[in-house]
PDB file of N, CA and C in Angstrom:
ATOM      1  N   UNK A   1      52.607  90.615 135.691  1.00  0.00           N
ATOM      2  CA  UNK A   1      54.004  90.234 135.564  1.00  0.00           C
ATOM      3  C   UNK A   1      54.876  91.440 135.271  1.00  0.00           C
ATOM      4  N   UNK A   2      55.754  91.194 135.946  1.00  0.00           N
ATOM      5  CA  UNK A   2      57.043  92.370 135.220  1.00  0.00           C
ATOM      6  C   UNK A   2      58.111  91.776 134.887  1.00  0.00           C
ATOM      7  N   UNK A   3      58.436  92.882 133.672  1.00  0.00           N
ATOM      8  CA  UNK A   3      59.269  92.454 133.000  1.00  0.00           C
ATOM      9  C   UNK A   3      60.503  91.186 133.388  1.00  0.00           C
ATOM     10  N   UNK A   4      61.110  91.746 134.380  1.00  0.00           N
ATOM     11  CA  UNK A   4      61.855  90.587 135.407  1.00  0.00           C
ATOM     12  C   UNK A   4      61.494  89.206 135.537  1.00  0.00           C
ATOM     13  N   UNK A   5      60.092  88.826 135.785  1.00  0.00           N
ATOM     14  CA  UNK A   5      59.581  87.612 135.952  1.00  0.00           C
ATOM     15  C   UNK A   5      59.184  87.299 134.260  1.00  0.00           C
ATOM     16  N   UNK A   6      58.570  88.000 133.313  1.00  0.00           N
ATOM     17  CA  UNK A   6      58.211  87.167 132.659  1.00  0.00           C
ATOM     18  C   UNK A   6      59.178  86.560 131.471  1.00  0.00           C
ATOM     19  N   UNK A   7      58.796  85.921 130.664  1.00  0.00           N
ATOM     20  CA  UNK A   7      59.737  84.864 129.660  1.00  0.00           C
ATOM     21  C   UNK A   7      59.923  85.457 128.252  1.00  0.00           C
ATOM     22  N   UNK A   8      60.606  86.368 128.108  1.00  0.00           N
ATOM     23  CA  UNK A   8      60.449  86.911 126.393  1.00  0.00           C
ATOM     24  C   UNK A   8      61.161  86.579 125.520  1.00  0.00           C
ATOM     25  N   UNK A   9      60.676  86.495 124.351  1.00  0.00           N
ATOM     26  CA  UNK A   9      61.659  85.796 123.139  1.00  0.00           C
ATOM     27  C   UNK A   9      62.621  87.150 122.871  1.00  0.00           C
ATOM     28  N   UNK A  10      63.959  87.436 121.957  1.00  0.00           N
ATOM     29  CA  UNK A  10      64.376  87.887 121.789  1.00  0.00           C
ATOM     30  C   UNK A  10      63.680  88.995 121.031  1.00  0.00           C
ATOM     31  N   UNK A  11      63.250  88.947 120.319  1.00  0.00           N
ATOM     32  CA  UNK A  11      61.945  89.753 119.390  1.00  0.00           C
ATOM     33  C   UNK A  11      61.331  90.736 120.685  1.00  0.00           C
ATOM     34  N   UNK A  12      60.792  90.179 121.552  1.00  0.00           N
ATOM     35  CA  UNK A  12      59.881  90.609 122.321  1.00  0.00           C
ATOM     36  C   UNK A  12      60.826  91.726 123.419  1.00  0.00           C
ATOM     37  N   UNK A  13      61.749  91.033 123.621  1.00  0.00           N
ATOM     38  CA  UNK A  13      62.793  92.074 124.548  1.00  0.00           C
ATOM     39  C   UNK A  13      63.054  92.964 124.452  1.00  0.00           C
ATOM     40  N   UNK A  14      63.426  93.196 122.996  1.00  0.00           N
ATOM     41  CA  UNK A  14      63.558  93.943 121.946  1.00  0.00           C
ATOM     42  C   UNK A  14      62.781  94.873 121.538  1.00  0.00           C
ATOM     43  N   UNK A  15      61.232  94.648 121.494  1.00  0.00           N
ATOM     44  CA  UNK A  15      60.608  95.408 121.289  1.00  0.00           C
ATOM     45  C   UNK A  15      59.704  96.677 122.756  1.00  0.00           C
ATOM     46  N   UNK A  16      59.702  95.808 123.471  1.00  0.00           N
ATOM     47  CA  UNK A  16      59.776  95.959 124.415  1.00  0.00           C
ATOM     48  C   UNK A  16      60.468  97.150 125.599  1.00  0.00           C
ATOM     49  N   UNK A  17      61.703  97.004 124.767  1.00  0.00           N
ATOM     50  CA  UNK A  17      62.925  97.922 125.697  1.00  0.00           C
ATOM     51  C   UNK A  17      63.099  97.206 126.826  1.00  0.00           C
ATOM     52  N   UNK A  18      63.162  95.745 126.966  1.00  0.00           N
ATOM     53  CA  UNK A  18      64.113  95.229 128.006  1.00  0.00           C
ATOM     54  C   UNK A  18      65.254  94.806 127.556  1.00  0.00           C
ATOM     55  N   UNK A  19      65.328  94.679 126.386  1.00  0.00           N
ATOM     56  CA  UNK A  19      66.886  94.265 125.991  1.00  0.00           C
ATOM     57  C   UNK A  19      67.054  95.854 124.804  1.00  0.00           C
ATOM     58  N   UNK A  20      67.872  96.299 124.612  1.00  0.00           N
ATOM     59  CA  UNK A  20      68.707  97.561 124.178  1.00  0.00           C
ATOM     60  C   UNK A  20      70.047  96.798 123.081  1.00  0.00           C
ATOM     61  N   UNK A  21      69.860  96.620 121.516  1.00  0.00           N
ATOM     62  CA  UNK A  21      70.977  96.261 120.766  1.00  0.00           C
ATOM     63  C   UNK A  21      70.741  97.409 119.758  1.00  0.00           C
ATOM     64  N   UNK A  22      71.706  97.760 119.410  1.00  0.00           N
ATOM     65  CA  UNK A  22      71.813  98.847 118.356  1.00  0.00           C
ATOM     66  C   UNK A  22      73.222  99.843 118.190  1.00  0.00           C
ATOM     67  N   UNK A  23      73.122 100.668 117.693  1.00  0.00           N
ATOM     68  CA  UNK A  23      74.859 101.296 117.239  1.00  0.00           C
ATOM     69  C   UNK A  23      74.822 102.433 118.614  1.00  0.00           C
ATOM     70  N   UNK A  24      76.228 102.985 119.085  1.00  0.00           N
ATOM     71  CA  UNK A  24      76.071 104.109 119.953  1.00  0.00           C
ATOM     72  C   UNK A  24      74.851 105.100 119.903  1.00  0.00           C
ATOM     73  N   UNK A  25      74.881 105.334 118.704  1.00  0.00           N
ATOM     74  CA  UNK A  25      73.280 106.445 118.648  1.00  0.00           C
ATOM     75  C   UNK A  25      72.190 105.840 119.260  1.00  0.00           C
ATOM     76  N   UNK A  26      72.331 104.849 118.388  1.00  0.00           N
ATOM     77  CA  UNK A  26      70.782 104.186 118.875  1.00  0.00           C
ATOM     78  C   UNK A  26      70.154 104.100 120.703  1.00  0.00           C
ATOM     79  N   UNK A  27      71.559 103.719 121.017  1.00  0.00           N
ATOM     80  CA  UNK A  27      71.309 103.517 122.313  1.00  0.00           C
ATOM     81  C   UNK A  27      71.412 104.160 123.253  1.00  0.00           C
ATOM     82  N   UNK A  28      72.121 105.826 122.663  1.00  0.00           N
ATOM     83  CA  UNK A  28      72.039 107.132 123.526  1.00  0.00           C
ATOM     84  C   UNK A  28      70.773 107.802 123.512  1.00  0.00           C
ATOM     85  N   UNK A  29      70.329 107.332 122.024  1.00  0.00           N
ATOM     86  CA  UNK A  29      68.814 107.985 121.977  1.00  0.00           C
ATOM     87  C   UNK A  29      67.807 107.770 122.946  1.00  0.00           C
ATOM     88  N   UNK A  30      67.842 106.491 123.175  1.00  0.00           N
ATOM     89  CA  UNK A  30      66.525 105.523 123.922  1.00  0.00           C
ATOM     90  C   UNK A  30      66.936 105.841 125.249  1.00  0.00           C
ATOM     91  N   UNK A  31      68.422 106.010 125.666  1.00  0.00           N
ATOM     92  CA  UNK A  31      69.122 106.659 126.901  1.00  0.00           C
ATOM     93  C   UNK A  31      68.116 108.138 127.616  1.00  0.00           C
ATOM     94  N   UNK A  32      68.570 109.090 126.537  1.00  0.00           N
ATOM     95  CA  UNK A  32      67.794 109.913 126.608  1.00  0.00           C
ATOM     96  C   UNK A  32      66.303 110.422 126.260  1.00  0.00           C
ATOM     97  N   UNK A  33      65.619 109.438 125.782  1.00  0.00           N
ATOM     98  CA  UNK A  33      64.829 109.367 125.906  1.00  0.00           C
ATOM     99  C   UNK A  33      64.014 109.143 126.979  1.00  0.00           C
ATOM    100  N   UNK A  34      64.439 107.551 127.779  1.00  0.00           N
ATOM    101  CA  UNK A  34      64.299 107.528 128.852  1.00  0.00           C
ATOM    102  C   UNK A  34      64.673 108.515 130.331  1.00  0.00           C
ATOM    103  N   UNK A  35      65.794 109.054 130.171  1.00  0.00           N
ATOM    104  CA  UNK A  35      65.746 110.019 131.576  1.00  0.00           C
ATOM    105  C   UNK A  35      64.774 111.079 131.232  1.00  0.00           C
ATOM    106  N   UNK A  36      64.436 111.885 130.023  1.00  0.00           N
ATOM    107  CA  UNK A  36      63.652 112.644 129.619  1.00  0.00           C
ATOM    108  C   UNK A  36      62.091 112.546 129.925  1.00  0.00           C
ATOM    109  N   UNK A  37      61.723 111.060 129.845  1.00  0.00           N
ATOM    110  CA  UNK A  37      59.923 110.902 130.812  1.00  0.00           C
ATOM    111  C   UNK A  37      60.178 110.527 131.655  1.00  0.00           C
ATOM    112  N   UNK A  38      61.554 109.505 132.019  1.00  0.00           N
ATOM    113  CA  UNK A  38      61.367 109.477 133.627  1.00  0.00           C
ATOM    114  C   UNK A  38      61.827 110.114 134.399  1.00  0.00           C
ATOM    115  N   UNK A  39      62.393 111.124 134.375  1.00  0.00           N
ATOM    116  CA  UNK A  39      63.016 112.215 135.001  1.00  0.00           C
ATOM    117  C   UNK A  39      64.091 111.549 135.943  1.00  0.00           C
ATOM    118  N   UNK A  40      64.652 110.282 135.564  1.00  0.00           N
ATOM    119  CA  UNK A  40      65.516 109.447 135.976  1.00  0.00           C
ATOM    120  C   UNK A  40      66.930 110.523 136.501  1.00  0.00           C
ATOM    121  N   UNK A  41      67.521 110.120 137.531  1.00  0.00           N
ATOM    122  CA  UNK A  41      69.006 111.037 137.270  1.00  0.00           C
ATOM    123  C   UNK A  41      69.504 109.828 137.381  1.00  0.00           C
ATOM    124  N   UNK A  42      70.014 108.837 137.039  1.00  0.00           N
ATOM    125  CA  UNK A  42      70.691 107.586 136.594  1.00  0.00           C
ATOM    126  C   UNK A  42      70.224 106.646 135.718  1.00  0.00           C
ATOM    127  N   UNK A  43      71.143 105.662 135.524  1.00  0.00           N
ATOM    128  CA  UNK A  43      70.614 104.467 134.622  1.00  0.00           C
ATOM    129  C   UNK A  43      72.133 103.852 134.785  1.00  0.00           C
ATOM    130  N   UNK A  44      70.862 102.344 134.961  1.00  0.00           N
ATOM    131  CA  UNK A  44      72.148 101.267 135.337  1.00  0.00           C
ATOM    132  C   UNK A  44      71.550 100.444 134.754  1.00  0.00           C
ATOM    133  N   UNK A  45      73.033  99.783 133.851  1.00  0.00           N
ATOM    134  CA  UNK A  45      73.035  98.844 132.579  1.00  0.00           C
ATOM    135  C   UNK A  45      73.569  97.613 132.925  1.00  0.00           C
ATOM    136  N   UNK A  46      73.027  96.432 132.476  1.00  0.00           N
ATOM    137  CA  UNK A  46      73.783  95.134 132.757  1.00  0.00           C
ATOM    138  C   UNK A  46      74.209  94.778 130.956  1.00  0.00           C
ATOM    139  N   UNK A  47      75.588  94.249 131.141  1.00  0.00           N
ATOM    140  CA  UNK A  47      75.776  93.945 129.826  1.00  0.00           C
ATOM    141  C   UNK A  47      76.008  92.439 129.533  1.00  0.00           C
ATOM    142  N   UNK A  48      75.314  91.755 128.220  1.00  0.00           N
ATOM    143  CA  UNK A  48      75.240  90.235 128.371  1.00  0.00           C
ATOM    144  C   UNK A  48      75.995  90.178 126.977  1.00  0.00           C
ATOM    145  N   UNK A  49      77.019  89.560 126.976  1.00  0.00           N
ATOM    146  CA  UNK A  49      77.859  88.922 125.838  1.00  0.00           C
ATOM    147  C   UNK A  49      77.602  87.977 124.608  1.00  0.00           C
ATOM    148  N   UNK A  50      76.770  86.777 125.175  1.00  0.00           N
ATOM    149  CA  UNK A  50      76.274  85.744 125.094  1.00  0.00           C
ATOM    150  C   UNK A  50      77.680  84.671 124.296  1.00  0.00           C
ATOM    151  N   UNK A  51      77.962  85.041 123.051  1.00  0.00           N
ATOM    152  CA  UNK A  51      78.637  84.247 122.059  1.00  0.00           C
ATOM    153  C   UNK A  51      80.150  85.134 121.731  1.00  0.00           C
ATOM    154  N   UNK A  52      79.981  86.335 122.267  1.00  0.00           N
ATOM    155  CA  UNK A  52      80.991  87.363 121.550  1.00  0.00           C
ATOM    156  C   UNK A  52      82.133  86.747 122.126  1.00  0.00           C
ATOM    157  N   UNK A  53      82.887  87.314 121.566  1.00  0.00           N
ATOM    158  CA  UNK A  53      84.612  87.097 121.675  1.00  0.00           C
ATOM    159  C   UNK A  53      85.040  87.901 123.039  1.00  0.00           C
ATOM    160  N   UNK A  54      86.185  88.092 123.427  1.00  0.00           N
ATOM    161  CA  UNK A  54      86.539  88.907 124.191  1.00  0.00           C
ATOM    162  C   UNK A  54      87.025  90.216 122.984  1.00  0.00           C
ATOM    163  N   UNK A  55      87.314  90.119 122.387  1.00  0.00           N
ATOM    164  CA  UNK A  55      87.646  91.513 121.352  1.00  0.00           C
ATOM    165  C   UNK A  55      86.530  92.679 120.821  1.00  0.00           C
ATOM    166  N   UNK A  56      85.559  91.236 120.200  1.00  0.00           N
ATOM    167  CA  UNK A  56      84.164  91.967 120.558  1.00  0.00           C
ATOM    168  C   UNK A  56      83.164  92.431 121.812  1.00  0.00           C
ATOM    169  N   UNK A  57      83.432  91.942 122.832  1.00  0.00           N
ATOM    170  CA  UNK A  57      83.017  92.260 123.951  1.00  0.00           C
ATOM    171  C   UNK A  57      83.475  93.763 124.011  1.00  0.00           C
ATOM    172  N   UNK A  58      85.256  93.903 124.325  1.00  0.00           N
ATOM    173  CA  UNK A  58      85.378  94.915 124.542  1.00  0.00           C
ATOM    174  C   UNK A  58      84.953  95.926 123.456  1.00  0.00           C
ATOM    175  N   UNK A  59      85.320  96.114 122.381  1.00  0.00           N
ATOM    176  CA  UNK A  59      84.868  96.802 121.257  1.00  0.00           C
ATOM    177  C   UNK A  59      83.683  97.645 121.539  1.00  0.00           C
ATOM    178  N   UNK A  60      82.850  96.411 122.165  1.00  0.00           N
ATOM    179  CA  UNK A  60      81.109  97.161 122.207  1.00  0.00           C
ATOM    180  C   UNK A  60      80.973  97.828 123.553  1.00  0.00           C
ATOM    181  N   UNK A  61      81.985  97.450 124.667  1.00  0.00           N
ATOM    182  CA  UNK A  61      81.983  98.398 126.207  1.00  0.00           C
ATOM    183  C   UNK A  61      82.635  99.941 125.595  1.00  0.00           C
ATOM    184  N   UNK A  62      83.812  99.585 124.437  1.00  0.00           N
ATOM    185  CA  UNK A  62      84.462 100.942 124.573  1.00  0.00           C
ATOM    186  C   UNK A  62      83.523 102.088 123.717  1.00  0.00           C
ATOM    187  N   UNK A  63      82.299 101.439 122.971  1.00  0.00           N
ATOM    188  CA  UNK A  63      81.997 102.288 122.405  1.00  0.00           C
ATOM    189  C   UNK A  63      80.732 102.923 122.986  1.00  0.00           C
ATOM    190  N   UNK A  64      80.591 102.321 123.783  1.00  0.00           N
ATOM    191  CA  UNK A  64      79.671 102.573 124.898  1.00  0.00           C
ATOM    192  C   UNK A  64      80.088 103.598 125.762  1.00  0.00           C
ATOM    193  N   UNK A  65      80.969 103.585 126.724  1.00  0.00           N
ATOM    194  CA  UNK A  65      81.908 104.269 127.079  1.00  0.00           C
ATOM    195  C   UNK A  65      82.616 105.416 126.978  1.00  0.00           C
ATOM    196  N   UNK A  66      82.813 105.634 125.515  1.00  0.00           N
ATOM    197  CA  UNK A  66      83.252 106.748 124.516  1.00  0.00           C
ATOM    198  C   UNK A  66      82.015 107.984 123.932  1.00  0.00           C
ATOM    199  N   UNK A  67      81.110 106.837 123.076  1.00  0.00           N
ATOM    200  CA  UNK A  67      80.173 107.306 122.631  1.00  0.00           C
ATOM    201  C   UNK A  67      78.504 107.668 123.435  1.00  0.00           C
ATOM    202  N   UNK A  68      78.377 106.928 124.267  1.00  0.00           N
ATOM    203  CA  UNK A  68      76.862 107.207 125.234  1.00  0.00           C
ATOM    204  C   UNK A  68      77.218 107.676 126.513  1.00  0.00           C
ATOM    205  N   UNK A  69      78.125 106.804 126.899  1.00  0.00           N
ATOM    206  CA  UNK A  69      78.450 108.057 128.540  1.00  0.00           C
ATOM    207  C   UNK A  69      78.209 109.521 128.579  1.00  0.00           C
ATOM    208  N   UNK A  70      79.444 109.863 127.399  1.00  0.00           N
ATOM    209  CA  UNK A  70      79.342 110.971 127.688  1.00  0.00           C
ATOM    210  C   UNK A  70      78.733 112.428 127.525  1.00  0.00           C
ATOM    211  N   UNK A  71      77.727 111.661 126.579  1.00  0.00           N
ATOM    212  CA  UNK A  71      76.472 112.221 126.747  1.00  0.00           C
ATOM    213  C   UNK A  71      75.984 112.579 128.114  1.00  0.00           C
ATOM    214  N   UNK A  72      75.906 111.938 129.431  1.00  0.00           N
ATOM    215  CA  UNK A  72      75.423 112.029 130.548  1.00  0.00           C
ATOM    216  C   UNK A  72      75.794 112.382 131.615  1.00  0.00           C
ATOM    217  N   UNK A  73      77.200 113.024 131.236  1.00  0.00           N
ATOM    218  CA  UNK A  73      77.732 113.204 132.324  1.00  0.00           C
ATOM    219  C   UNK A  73      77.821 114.420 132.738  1.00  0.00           C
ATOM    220  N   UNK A  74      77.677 115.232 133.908  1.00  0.00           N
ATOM    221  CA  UNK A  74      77.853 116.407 133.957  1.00  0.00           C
ATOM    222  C   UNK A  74      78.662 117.558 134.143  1.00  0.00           C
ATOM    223  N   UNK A  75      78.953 118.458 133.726  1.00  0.00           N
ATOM    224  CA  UNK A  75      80.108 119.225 133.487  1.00  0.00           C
ATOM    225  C   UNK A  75      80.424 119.937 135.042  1.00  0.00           C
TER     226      UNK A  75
END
């Protein structure tokens, strides 16, 4: 099974690295972490809301945006 097909609890997603929750650091780290063994030159993110607000929604794109992009981008 891959990840895609199979059924994971939130716990498991989580641990896993199919689901990514945590503060800008957190998630630039695991960012770079990942292009670093996979010698990835991209990464494409889907973002799931579930319950958030629209205030919080945006909040968490802009800090995304601000704070992990630009880590990756090249000069």
């Amino acid at each position: 099974n891959t990840v895609a097909t199979m059924r994971l609890s939130g716990e498991e997603a989580i641990e896993s690295e199919a689901l990514l929750v945590g503060s800008p650091k957190t998630i630039k780290d695991y960012v770079e972490r990942y292009v670093e063994e996979s010698g990835a030159n991209y990464f494409c993110a889907s973002f799931q809301w579930g319950d958030l607000t629209h205030a919080e929604a945006s909040k968490s794109l802009r800090l995304f945006t601000e704070h992990v992009m630009p880590a990756f981008t090249k000069a």
